[in-house]
Every structure is written in C-alpha cells, then in structure tokens.
C-alpha atoms as a PDB file:
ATOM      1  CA  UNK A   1     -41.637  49.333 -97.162  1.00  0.00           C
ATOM      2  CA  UNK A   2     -38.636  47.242 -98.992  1.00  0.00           C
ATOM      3  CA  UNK A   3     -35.703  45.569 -97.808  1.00  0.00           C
ATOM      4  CA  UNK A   4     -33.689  47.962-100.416  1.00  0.00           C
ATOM      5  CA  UNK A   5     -35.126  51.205 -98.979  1.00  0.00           C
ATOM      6  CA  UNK A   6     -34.138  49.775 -94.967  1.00  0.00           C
ATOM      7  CA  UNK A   7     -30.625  49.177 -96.762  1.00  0.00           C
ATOM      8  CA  UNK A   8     -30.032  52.907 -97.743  1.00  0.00           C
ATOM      9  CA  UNK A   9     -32.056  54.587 -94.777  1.00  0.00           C
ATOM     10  CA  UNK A  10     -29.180  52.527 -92.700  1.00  0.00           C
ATOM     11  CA  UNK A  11     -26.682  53.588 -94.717  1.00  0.00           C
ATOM     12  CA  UNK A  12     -27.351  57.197 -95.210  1.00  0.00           C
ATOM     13  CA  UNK A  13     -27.945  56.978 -90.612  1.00  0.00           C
ATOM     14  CA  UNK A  14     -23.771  55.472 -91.018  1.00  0.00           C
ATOM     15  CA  UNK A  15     -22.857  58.618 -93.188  1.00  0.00           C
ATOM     16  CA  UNK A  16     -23.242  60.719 -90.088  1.00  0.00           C
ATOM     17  CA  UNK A  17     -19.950  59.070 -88.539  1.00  0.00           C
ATOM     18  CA  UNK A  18     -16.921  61.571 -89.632  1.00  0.00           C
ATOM     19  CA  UNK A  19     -14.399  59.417 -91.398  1.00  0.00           C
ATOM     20  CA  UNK A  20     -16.822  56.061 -91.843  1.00  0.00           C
ATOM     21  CA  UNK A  21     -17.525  54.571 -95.621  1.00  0.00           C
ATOM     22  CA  UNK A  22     -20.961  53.281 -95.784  1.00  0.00           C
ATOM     23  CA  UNK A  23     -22.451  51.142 -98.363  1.00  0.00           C
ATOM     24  CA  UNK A  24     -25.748  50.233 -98.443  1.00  0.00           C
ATOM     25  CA  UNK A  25     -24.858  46.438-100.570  1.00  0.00           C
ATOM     26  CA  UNK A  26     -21.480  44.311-100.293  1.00  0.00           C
ATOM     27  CA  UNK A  27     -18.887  46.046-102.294  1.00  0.00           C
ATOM     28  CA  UNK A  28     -16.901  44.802-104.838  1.00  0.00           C
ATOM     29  CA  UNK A  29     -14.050  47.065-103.433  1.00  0.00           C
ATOM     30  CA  UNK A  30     -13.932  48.812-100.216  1.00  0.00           C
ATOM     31  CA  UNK A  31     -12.273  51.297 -98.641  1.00  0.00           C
ATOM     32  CA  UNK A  32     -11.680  50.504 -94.891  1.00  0.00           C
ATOM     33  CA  UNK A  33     -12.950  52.075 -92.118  1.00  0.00           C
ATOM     34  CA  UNK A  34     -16.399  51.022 -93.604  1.00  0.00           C
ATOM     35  CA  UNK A  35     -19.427  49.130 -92.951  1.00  0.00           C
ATOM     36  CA  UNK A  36     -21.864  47.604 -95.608  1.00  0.00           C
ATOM     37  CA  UNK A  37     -25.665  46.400 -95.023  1.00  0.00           C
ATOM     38  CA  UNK A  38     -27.308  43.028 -96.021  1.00  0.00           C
ATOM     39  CA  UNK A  39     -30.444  41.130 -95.257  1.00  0.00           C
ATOM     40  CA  UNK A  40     -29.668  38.323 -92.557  1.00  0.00           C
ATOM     41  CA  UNK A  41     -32.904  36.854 -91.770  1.00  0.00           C
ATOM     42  CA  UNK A  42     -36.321  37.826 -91.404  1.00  0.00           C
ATOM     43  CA  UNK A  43     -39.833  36.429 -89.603  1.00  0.00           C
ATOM     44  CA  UNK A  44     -43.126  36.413 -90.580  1.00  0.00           C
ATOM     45  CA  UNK A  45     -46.104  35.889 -88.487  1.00  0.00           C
ATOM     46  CA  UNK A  46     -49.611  36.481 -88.259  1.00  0.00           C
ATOM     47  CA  UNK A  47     -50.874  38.627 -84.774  1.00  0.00           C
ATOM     48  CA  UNK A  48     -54.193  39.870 -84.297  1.00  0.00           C
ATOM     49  CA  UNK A  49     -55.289  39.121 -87.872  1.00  0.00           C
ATOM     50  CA  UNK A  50     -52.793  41.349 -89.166  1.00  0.00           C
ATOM     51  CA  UNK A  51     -49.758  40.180 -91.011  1.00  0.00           C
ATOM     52  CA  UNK A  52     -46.005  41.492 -89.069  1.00  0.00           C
ATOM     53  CA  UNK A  53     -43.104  40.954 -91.318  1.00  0.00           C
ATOM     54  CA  UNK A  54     -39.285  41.699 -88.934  1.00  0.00           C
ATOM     55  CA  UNK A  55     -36.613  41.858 -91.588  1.00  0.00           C
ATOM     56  CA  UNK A  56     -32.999  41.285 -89.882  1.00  0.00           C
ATOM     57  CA  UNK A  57     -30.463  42.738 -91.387  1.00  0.00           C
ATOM     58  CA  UNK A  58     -25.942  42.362 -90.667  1.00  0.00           C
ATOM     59  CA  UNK A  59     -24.154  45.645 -90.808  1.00  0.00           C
ATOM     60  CA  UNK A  60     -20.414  44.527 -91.043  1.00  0.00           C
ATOM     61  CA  UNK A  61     -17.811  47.217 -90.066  1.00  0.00           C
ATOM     62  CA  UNK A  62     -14.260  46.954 -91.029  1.00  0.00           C
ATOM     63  CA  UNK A  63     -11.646  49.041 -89.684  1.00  0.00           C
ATOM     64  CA  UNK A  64      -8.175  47.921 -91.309  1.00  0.00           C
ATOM     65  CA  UNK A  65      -6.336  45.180 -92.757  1.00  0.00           C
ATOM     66  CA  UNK A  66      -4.617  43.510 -90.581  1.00  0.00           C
ATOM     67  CA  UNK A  67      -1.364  45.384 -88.971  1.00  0.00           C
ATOM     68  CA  UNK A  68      -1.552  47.362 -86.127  1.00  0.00           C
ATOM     69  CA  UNK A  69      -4.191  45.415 -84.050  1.00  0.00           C
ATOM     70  CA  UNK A  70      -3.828  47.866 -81.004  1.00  0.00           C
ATOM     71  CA  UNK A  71      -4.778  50.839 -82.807  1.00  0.00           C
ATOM     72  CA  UNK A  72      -6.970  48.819 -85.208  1.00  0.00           C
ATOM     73  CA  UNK A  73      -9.033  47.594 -81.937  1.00  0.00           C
ATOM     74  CA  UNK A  74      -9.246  51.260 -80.255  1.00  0.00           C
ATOM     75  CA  UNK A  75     -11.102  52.614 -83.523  1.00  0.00           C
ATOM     76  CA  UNK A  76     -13.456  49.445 -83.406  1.00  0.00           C
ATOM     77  CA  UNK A  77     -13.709  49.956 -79.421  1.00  0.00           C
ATOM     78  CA  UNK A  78     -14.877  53.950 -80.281  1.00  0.00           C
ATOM     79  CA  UNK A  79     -17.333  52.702 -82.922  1.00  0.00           C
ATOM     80  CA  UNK A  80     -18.718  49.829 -80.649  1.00  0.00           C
ATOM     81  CA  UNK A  81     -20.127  51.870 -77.776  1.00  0.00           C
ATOM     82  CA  UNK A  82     -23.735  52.085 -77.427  1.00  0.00           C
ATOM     83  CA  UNK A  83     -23.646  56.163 -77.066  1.00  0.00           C
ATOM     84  CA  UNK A  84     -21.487  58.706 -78.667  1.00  0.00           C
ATOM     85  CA  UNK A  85     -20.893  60.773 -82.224  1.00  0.00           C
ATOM     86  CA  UNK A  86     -19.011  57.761 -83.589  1.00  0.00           C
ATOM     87  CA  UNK A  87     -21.419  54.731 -82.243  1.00  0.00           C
ATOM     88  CA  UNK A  88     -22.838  52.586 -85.141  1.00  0.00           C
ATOM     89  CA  UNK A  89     -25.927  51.529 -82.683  1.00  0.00           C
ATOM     90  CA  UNK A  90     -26.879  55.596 -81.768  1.00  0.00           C
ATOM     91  CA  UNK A  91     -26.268  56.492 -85.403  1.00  0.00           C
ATOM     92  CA  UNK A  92     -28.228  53.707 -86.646  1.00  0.00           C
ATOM     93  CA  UNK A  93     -31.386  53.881 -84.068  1.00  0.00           C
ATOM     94  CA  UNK A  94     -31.328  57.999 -84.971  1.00  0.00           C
ATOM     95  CA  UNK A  95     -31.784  57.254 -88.550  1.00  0.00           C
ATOM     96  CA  UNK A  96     -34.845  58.353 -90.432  1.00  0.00           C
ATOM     97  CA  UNK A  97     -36.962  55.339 -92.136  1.00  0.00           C
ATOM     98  CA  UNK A  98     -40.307  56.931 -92.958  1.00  0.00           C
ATOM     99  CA  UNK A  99     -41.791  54.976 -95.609  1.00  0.00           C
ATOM    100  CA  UNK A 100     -39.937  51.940 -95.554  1.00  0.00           C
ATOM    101  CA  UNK A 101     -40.017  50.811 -91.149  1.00  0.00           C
ATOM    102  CA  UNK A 102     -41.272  52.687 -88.193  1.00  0.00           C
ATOM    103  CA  UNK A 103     -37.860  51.881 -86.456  1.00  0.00           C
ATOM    104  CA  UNK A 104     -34.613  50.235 -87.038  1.00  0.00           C
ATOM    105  CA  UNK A 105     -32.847  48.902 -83.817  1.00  0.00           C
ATOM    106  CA  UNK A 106     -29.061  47.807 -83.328  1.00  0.00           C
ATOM    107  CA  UNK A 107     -30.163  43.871 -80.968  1.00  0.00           C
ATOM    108  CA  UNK A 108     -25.803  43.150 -80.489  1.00  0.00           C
ATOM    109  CA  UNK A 109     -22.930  42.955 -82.154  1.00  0.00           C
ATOM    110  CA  UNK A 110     -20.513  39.969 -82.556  1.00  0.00           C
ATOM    111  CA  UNK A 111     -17.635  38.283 -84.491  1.00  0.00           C
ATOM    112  CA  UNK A 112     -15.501  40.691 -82.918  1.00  0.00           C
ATOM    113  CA  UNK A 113     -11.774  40.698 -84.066  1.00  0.00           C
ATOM    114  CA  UNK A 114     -10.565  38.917 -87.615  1.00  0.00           C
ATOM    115  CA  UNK A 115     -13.092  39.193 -90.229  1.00  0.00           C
ATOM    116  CA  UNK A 116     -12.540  37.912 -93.754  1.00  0.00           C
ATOM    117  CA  UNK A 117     -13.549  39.995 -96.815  1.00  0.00           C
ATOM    118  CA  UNK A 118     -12.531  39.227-100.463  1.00  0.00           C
ATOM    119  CA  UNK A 119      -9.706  36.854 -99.375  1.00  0.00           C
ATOM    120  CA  UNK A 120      -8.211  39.522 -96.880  1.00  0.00           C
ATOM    121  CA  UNK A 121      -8.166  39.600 -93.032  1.00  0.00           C
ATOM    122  CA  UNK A 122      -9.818  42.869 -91.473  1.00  0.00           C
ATOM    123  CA  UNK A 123     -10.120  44.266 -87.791  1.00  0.00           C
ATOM    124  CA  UNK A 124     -13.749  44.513 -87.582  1.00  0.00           C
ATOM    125  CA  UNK A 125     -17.063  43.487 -85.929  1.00  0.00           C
ATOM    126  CA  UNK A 126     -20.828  42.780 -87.263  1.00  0.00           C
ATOM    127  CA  UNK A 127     -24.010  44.337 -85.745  1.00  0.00           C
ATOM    128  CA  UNK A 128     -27.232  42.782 -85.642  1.00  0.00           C
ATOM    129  CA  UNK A 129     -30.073  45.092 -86.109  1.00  0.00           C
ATOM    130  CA  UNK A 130     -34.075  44.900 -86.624  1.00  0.00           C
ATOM    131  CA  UNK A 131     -36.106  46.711 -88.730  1.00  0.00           C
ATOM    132  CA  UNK A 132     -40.293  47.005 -87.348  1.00  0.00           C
ATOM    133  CA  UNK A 133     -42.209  47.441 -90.346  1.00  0.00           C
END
C-alpha cells in the first residue's frame, strides 16, 4: 500500500471519463477539463490490536477558465452526479486498487464554483474521497 500507488489507481479510474485530463500529482501546467489527486489528510488508529491507517485524499476538477459560466457549470453539473459514464464519484469507486487499498470511496464534494490554480480563476469543484487500506 502507498499513498503514490492510491494517487495513480485514482487517476488511471478518471481516465475512463471521455474528454477528462487526469493527473495523478498537481501539474505544473494543465489542460482544463482536468482533475489532479493529492493527499489531504489521513488518521491513524489502533482497533482490535491491529494498526488502521485512512489516507484522505482531494481530487480537484477544473472545467474552464473563467468565461462562459453557464456552459462552464453544465459540464461540472454532468461530472458532479453520483451515477453516470461521466461521474467522478462512479468512476472513482469502480477503480481497481489491488495492492495499494481494498476500496477508494468519493465522502462529498465542495468548493463548488471559482477555484484558483496558478494565479488563474477556473469553473471547478473538489471531491473528498477515502482510501481503506
């Protein structure tokens, strides 16, 4: 299990969405619709004598710079839903992570709207997901 194995099982789940740039670390450059992956958080505790170790991780999706906020919003609204062929959360939870977590879940998303990247305002939205190791 690693934290850089969770990254690129996430990203190569993303690379299922037609159209959707997925990077598995924050890119120097980007080319927009995209998400990248990065550790947020993570817990350790101790249950049943056994050691559990929940790595958190923020999957930030940009969809365009900012312009046409109506169509902008529709793409995010499309890539938001909890079902579908272009839903982060389905593509994400029907990822393969053998080896590194016996499941990744998608917990919410927020920061819906204006995002800032590299000095620039994007459309976009961050998912919070899980990873049980």
């Amino acid at each position: 299990m690693s934290v850089s194995g969770i990254r690129d099982n996430i990203k190569t789940a993303l690379e299922a969405i037609s159209g959707l740039r997925a990077y598995d670390t924050v890119p120097d450059n980007l080319e927009v619709p995209c998400v990248f992956i990065r550790p947020n958080y993570g817990s350790y505790d101790e249950v049943a004598s056994a050691a559990v170790w929940i790595p958190r991780f923020e999957v930030t999706l940009l969809v365009a710079r900012i312009g046409d906020v109506g169509e902008s919003q529709d793409i995010l609204d499309s890539l938001i839903e909890p079902t579908g062929a272009t839903s982060i959360k389905a593509a994400i939870e029907a990822g393969t992570y053998t080896g590194n977590a016996s499941d990744v879940r998608v917990t919410g998303f927020r920061d819906y709207g204006g995002l800032v990247f590299a000095g620039a305002t994007f459309i976009g939205v961050k998912f919070d997901c899980e990873a049980l190791v």
